[in-house]
Each structure stands twice: as C-alpha cells, then as structure tokens.
PDB file of N, CA and C in Angstrom:
ATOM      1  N   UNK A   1     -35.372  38.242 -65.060  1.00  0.00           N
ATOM      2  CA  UNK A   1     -35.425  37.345 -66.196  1.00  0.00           C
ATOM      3  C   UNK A   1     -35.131  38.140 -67.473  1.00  0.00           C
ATOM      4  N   UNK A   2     -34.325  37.655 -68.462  1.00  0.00           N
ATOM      5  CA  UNK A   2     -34.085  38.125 -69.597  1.00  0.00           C
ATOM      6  C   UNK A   2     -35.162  38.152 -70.702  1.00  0.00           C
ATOM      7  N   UNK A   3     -34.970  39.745 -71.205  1.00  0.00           N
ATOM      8  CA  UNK A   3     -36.328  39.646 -72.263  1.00  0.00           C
ATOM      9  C   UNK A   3     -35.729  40.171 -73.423  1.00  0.00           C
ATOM     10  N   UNK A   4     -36.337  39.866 -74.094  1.00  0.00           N
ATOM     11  CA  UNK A   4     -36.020  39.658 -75.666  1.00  0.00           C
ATOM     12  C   UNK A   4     -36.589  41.345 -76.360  1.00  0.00           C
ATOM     13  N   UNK A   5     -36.100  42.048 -77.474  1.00  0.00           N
ATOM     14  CA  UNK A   5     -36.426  43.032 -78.489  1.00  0.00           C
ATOM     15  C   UNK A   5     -36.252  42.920 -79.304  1.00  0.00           C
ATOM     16  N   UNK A   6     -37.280  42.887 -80.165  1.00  0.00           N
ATOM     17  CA  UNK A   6     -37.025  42.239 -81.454  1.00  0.00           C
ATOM     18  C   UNK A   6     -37.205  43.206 -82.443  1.00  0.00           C
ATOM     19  N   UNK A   7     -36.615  43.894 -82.897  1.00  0.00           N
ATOM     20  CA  UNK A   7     -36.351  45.374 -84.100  1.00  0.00           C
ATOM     21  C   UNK A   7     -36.328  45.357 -85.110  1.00  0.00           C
ATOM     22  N   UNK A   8     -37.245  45.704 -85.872  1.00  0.00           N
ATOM     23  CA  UNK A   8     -36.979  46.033 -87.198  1.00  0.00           C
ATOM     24  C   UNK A   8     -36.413  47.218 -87.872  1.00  0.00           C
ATOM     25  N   UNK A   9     -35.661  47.235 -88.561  1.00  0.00           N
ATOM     26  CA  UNK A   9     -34.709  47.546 -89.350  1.00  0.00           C
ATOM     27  C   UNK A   9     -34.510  48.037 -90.460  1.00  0.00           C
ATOM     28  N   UNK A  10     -34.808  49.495 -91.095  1.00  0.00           N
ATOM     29  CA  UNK A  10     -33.989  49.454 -92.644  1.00  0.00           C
ATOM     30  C   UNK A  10     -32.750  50.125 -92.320  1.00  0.00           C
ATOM     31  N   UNK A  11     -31.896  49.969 -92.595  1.00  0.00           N
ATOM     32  CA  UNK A  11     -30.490  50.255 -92.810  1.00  0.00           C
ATOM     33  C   UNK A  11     -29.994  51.230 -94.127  1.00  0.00           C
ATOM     34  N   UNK A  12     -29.355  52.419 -93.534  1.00  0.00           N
ATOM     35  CA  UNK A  12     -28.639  53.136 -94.870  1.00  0.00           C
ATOM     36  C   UNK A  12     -27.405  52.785 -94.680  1.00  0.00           C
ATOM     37  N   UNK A  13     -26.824  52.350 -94.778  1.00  0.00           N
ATOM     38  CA  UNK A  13     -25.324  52.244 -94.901  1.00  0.00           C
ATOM     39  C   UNK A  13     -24.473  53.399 -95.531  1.00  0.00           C
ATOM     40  N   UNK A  14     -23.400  54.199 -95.591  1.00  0.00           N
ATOM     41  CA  UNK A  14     -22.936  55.122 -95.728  1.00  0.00           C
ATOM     42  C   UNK A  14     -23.498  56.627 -95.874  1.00  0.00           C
ATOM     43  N   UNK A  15     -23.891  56.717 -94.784  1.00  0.00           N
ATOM     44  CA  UNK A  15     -24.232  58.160 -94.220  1.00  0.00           C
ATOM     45  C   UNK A  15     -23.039  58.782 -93.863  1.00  0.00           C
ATOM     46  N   UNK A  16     -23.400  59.754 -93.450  1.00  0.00           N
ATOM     47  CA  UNK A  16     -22.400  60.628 -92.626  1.00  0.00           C
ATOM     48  C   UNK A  16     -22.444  60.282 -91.517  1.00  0.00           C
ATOM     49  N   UNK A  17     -23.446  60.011 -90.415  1.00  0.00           N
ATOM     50  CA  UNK A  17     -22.777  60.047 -89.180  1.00  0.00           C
ATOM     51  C   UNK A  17     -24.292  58.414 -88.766  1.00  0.00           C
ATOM     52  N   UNK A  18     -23.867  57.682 -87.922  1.00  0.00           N
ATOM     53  CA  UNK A  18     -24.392  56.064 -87.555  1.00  0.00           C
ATOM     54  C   UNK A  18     -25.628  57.265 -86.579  1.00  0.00           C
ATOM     55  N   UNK A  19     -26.773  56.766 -86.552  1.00  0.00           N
ATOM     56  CA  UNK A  19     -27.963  57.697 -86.038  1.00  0.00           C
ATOM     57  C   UNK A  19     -29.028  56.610 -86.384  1.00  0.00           C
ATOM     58  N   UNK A  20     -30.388  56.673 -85.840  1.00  0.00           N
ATOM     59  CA  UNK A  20     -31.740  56.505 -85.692  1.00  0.00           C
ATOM     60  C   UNK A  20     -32.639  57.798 -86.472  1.00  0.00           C
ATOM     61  N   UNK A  21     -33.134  57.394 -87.422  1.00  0.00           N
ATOM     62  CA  UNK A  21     -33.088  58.826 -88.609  1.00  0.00           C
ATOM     63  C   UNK A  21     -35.190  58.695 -88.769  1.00  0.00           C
ATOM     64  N   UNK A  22     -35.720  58.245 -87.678  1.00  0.00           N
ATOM     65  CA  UNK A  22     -37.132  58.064 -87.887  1.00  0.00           C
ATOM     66  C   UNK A  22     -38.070  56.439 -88.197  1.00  0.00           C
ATOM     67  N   UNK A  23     -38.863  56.600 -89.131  1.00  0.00           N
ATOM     68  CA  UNK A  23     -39.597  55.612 -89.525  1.00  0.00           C
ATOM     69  C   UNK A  23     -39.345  55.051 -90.734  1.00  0.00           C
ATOM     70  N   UNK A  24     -39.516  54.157 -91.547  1.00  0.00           N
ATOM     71  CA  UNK A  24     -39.092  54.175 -92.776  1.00  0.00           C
ATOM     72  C   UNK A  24     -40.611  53.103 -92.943  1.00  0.00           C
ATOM     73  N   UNK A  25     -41.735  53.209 -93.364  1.00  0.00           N
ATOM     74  CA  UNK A  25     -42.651  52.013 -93.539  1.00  0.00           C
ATOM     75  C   UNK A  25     -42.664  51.161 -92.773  1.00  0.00           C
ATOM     76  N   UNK A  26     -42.774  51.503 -91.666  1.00  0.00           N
ATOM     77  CA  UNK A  26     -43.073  50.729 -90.385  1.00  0.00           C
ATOM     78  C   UNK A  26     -41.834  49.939 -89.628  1.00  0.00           C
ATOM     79  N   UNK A  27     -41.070  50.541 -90.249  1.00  0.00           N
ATOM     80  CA  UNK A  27     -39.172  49.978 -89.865  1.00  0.00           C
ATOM     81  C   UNK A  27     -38.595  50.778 -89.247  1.00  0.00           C
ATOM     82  N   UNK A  28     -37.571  50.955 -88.261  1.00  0.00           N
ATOM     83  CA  UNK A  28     -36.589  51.917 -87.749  1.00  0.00           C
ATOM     84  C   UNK A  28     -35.850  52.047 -88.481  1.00  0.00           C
ATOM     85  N   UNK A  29     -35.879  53.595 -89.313  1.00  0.00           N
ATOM     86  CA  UNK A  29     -34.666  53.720 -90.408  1.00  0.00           C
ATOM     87  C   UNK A  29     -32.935  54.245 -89.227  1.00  0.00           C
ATOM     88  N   UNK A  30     -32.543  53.017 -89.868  1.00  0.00           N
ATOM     89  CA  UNK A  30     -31.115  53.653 -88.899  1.00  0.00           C
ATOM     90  C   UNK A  30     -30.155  53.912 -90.247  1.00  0.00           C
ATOM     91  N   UNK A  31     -29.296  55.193 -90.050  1.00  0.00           N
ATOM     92  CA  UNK A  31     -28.420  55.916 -91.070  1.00  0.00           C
ATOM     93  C   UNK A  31     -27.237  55.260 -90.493  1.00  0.00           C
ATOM     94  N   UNK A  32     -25.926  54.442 -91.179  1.00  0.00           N
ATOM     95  CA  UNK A  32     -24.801  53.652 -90.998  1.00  0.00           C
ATOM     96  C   UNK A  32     -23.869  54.724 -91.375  1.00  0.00           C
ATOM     97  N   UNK A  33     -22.499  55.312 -90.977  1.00  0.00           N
ATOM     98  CA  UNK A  33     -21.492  55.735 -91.562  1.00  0.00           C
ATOM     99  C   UNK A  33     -20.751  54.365 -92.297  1.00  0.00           C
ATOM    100  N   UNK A  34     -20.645  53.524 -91.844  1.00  0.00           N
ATOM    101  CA  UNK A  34     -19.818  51.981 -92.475  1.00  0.00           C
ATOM    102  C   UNK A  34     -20.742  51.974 -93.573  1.00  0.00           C
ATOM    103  N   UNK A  35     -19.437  51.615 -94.586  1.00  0.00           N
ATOM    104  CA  UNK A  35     -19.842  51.200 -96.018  1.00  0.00           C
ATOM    105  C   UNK A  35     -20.351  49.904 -96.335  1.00  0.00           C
ATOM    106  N   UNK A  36     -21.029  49.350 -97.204  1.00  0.00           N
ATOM    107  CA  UNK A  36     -22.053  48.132 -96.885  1.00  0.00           C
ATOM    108  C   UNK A  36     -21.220  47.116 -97.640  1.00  0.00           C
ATOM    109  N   UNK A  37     -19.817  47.117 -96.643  1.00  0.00           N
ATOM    110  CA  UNK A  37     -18.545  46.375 -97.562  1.00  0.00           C
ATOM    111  C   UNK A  37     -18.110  45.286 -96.589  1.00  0.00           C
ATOM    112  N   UNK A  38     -18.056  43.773 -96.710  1.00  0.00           N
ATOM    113  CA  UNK A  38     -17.155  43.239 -95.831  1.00  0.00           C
ATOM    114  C   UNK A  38     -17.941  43.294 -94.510  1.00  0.00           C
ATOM    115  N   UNK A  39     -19.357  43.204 -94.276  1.00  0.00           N
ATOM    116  CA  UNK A  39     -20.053  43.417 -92.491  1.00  0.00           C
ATOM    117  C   UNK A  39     -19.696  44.477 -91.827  1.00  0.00           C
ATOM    118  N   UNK A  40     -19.274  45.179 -92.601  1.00  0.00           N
ATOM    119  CA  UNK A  40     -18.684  47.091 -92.054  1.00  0.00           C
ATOM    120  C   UNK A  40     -20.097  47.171 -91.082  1.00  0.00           C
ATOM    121  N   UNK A  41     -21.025  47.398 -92.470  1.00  0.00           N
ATOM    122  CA  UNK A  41     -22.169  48.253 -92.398  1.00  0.00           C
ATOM    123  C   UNK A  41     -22.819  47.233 -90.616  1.00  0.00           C
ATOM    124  N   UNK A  42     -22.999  46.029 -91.016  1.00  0.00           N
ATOM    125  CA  UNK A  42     -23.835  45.002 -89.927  1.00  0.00           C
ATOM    126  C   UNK A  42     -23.272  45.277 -88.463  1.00  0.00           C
ATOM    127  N   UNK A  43     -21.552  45.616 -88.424  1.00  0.00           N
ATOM    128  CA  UNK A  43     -21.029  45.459 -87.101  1.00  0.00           C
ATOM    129  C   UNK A  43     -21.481  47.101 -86.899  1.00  0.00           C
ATOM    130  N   UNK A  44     -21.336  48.123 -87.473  1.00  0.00           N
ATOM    131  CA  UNK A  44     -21.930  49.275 -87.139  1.00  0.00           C
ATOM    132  C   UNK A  44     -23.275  49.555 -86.717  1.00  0.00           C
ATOM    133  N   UNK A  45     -24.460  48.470 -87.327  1.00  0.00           N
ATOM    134  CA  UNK A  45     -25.137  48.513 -86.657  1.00  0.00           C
ATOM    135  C   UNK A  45     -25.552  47.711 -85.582  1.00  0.00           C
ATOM    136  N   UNK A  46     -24.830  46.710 -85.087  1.00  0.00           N
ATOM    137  CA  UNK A  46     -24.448  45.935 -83.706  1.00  0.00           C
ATOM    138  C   UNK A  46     -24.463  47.008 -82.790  1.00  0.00           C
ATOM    139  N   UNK A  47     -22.483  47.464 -83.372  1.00  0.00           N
ATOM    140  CA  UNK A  47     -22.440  48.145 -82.379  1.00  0.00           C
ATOM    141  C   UNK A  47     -23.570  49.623 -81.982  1.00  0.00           C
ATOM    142  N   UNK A  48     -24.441  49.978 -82.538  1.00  0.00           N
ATOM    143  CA  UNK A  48     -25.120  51.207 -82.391  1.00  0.00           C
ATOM    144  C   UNK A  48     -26.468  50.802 -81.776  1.00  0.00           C
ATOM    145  N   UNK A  49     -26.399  49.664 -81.487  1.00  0.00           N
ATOM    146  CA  UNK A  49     -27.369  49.023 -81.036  1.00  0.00           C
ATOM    147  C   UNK A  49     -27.217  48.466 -79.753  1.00  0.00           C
ATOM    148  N   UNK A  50     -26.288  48.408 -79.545  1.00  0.00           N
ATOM    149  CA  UNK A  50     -25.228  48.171 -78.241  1.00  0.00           C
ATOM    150  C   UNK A  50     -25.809  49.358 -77.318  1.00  0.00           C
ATOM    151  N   UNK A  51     -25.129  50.482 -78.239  1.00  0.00           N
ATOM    152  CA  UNK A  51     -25.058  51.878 -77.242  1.00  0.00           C
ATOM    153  C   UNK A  51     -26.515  52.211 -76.854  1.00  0.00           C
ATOM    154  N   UNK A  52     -27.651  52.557 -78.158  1.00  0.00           N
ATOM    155  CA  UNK A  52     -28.324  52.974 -77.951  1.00  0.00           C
ATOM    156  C   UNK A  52     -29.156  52.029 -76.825  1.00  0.00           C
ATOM    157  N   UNK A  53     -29.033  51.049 -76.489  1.00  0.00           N
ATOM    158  CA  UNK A  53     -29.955  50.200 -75.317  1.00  0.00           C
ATOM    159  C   UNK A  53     -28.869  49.921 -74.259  1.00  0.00           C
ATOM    160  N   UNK A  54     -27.931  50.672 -74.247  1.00  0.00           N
ATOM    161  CA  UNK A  54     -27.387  49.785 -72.874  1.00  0.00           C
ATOM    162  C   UNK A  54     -26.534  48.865 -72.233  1.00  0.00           C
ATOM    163  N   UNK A  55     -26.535  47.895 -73.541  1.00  0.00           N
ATOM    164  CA  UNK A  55     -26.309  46.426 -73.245  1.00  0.00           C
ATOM    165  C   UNK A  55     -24.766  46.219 -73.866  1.00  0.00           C
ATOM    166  N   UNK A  56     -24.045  44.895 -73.565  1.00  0.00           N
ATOM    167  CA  UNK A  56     -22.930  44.637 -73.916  1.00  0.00           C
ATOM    168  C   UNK A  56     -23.189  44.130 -75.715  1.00  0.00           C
ATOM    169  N   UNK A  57     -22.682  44.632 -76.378  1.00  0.00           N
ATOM    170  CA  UNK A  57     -22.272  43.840 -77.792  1.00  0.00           C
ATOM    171  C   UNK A  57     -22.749  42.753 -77.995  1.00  0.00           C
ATOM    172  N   UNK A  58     -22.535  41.776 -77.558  1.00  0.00           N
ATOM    173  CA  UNK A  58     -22.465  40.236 -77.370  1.00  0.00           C
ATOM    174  C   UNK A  58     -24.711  39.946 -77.024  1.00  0.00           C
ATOM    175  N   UNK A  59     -24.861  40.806 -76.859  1.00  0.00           N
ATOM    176  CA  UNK A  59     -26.512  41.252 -76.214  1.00  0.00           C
ATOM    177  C   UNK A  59     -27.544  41.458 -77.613  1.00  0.00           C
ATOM    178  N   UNK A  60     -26.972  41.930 -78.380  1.00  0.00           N
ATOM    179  CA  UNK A  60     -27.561  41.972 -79.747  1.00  0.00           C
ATOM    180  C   UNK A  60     -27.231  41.234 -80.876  1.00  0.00           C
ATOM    181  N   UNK A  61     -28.357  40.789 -81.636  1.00  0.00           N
ATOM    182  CA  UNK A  61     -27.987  39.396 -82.300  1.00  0.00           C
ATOM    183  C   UNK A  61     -28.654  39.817 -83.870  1.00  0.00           C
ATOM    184  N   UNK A  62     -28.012  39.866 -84.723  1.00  0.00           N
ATOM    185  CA  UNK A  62     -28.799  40.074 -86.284  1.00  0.00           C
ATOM    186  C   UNK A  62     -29.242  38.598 -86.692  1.00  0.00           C
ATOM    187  N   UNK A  63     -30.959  38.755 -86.529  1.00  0.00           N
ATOM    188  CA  UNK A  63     -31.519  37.590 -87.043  1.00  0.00           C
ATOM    189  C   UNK A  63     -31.696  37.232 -88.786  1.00  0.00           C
ATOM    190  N   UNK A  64     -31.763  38.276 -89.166  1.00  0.00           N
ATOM    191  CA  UNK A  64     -32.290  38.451 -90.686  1.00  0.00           C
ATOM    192  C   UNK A  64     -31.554  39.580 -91.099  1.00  0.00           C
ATOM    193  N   UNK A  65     -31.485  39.321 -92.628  1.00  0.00           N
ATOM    194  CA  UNK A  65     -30.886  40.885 -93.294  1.00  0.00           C
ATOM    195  C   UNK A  65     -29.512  40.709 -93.565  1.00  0.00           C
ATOM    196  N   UNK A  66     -28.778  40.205 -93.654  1.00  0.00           N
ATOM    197  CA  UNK A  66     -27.353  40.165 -93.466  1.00  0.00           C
ATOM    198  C   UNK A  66     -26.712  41.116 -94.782  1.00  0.00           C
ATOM    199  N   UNK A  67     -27.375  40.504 -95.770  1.00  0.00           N
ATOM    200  CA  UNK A  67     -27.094  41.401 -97.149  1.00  0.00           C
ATOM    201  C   UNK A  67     -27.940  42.430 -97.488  1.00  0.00           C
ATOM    202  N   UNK A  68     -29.338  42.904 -96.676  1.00  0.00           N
ATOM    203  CA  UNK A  68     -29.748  43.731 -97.447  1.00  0.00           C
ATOM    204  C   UNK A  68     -30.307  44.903 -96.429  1.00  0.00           C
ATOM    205  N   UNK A  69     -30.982  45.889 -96.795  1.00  0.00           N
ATOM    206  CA  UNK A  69     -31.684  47.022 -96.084  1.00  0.00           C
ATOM    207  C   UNK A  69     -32.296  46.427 -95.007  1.00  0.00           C
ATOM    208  N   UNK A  70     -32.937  46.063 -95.304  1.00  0.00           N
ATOM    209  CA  UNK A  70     -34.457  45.285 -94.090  1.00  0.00           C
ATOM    210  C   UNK A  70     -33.866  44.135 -93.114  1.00  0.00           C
ATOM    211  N   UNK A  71     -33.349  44.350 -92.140  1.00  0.00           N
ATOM    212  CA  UNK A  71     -32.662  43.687 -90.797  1.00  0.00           C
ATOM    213  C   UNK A  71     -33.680  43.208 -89.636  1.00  0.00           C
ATOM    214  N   UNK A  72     -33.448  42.350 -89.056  1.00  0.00           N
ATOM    215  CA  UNK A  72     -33.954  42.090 -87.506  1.00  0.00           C
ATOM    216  C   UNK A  72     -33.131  41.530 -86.609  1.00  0.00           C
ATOM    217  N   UNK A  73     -32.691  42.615 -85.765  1.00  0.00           N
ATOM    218  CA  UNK A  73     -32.537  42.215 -84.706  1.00  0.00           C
ATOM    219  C   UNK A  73     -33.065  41.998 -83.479  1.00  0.00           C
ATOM    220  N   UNK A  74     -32.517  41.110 -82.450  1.00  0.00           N
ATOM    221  CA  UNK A  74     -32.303  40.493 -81.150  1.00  0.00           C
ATOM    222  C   UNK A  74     -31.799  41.084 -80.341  1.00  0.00           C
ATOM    223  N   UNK A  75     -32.430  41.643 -79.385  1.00  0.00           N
ATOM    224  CA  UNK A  75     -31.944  42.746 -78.603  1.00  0.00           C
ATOM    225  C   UNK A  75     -31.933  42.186 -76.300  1.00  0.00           C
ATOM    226  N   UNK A  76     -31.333  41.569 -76.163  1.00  0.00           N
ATOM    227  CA  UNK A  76     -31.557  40.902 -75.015  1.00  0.00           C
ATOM    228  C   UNK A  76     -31.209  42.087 -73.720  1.00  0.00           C
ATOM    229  N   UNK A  77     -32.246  42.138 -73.296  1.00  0.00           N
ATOM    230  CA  UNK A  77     -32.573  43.256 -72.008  1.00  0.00           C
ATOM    231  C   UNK A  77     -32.644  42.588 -70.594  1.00  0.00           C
ATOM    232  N   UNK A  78     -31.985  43.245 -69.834  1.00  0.00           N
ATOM    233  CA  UNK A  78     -31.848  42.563 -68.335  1.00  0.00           C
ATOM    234  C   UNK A  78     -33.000  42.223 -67.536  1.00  0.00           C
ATOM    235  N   UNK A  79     -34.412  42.597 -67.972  1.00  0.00           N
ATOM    236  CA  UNK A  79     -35.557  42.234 -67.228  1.00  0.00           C
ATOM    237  C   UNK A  79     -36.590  43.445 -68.054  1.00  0.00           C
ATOM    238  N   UNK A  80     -38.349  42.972 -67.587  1.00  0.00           N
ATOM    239  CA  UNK A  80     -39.076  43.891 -67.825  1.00  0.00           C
ATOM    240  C   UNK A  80     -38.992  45.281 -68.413  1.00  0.00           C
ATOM    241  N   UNK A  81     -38.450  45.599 -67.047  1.00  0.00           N
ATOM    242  CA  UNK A  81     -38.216  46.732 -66.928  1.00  0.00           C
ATOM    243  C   UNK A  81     -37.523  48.018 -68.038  1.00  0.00           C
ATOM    244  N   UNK A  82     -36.577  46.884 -68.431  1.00  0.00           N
ATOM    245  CA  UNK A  82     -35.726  47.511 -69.597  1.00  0.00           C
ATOM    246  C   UNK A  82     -35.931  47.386 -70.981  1.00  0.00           C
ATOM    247  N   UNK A  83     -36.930  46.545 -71.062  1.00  0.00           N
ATOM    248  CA  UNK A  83     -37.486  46.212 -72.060  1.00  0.00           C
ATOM    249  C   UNK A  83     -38.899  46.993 -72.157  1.00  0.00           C
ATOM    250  N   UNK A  84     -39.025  47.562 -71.426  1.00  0.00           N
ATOM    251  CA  UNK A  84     -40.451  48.488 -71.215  1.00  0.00           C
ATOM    252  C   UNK A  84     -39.600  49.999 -72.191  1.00  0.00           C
ATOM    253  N   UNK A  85     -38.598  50.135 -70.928  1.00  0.00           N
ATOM    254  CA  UNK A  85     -37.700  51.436 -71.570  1.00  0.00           C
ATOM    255  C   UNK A  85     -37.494  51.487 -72.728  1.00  0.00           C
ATOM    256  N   UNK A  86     -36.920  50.241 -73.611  1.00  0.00           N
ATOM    257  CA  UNK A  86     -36.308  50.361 -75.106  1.00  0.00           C
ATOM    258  C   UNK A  86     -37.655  50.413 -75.789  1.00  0.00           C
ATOM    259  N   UNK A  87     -38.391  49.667 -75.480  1.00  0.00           N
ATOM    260  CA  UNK A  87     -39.457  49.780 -76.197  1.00  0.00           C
ATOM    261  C   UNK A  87     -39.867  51.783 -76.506  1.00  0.00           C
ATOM    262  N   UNK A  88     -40.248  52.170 -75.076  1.00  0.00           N
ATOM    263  CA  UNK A  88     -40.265  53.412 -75.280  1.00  0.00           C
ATOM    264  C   UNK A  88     -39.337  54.635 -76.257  1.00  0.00           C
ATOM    265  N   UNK A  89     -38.271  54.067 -76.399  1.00  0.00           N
ATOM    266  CA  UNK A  89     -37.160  54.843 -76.842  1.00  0.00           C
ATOM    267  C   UNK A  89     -37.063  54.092 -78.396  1.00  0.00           C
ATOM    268  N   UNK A  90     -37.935  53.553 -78.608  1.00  0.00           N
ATOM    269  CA  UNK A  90     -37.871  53.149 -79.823  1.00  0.00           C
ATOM    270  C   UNK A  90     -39.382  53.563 -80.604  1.00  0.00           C
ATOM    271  N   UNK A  91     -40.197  54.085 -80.115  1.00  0.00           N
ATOM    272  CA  UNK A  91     -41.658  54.587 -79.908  1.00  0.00           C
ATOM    273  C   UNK A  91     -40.858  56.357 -80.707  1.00  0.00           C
ATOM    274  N   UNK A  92     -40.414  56.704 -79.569  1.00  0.00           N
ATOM    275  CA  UNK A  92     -39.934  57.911 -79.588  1.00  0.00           C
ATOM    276  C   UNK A  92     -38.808  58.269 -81.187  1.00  0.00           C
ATOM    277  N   UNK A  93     -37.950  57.295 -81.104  1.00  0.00           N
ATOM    278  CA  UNK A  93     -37.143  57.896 -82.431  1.00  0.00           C
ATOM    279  C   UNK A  93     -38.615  57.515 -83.881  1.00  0.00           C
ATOM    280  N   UNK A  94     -39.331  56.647 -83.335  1.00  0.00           N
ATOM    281  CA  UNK A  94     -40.276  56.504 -84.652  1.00  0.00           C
ATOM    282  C   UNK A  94     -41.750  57.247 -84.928  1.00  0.00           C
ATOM    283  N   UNK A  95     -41.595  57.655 -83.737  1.00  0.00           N
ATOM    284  CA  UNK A  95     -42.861  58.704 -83.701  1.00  0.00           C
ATOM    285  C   UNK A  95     -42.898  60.393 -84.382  1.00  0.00           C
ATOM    286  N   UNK A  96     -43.966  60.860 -84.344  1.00  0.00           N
ATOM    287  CA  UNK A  96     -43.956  62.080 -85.083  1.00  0.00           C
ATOM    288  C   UNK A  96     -42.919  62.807 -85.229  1.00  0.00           C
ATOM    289  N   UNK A  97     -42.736  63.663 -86.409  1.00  0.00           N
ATOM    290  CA  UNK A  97     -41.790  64.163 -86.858  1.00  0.00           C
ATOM    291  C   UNK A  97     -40.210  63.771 -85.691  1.00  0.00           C
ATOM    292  N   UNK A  98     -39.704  62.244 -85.324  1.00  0.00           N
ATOM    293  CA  UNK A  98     -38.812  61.838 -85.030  1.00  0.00           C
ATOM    294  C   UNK A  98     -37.600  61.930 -85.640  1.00  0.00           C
ATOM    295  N   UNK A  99     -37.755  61.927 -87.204  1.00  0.00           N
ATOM    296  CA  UNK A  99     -36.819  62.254 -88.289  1.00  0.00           C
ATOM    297  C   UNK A  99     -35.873  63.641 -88.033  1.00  0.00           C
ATOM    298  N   UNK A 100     -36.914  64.610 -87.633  1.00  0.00           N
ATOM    299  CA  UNK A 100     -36.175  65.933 -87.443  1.00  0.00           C
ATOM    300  C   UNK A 100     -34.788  66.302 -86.479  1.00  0.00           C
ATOM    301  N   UNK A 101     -35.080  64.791 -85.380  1.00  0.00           N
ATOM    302  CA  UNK A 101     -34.165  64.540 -84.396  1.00  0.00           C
ATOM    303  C   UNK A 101     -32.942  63.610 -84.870  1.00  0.00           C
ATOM    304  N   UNK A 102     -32.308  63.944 -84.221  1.00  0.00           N
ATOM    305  CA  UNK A 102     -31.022  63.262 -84.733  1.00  0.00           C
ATOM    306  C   UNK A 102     -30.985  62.256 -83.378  1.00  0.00           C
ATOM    307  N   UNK A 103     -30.423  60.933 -83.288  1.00  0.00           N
ATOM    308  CA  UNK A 103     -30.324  59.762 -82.235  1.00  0.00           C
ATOM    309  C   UNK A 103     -28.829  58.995 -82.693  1.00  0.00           C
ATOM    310  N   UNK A 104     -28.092  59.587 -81.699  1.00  0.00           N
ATOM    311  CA  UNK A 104     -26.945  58.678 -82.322  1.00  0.00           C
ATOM    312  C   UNK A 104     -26.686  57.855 -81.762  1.00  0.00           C
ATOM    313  N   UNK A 105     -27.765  56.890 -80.799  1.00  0.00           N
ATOM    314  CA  UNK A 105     -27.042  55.752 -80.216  1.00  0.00           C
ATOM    315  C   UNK A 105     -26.851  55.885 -78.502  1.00  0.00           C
ATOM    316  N   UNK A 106     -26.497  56.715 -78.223  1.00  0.00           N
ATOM    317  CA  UNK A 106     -25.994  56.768 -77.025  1.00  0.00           C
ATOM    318  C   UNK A 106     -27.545  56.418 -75.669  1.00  0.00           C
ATOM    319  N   UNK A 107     -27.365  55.566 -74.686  1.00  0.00           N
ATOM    320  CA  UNK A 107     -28.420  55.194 -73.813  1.00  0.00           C
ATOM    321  C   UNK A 107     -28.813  56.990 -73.515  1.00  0.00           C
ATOM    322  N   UNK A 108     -29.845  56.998 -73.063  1.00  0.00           N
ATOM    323  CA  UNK A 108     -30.688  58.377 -72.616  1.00  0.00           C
ATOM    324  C   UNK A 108     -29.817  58.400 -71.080  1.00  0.00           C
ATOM    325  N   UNK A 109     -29.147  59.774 -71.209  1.00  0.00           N
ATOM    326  CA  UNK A 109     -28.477  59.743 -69.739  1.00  0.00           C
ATOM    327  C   UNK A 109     -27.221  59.929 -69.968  1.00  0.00           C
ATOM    328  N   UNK A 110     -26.400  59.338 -70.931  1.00  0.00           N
ATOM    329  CA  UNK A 110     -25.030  59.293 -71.093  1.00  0.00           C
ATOM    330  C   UNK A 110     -24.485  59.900 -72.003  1.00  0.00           C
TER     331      UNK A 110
END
C-alpha cells in the first residue's frame, strides 16, 4: 500500500551545488543550485527529491511554498517499509551536527 511523506522544507535557492544542508528551525534546509526564477528553483527541488528517496518524479508533489522558502512536500513511497527508510534518512540529514555533511540527493546505495 502506498504511503505518504510529508516534508518540510526551507529552500536556498542558488547555492552552489542542490544538497540537504541540515536543520533550519525544525525544517529540512535543502541548498538549490537553480535560481528562484521561472520554477527553476521548485523543479530542482522535485527533482532532488526524486533522487534522494528513490521514487519516480511524478512521486513527489509540492503542496505549499511555491513562491517562497518554507515548502511542503508529498513524497509517495511504495509501502511501509520505505517510508520507515525515508523517514530515517531524513532523521539523519537533520540530526546532530548533519550540516557538516554534505547530502546531495542520491538514494543511500547508489
């Protein structure tokens, strides 16, 4: 059965490189290389949201935020199971000194 992740979000838009950069006040600060021009910045973080869980594109859904820092997305996971995992891997980029690590997205493994 399909399960739902529901993410919160601050967004930097033009960084140097699209990454998971820690906590930001109880938000997943994700760093954007796309400029916050034209849904640059939004499809960059689709797509980085894509990679980092797994899932096809079409799998992640921006509920809120469209224009600004503070985003939520919809993150649709193939069962429990995987939704146990992201959860974890989203624990991990926001947990203690997580910042120091760099996360660019890519599923754990690949």
């Amino acid at each position: 059965m399909t399960q739902v992740l529901r993410l919160a979000i601050h967004a930097t838009p033009g960084a140097r490189r699209t990454e998971a950069a820690g906590a930001h006040g109880g938000l997943l600060r994700v760093r954007l290389a796309a400029p916050p021009v034209d849904g640059k910045a939004n499809a960059a973080l689709i797509d980085w949201a894509a990679g980092a869980f797994g899932v096809p594109r079409q799998c992640v859904q921006l509920l809120h935020g469209g224009t600004g820092r503070h985003k939520m997305l919809a993150i649709a996971l193939a069962n429990a199971a995987a939704l146990a995992q992201a959860q974890a891997l989203v624990a991990q980029w926001m947990g203690p000194g997580a910042d120091k690590g760099r996360h660019d997205g890519r599923a754990p493994g690949a």
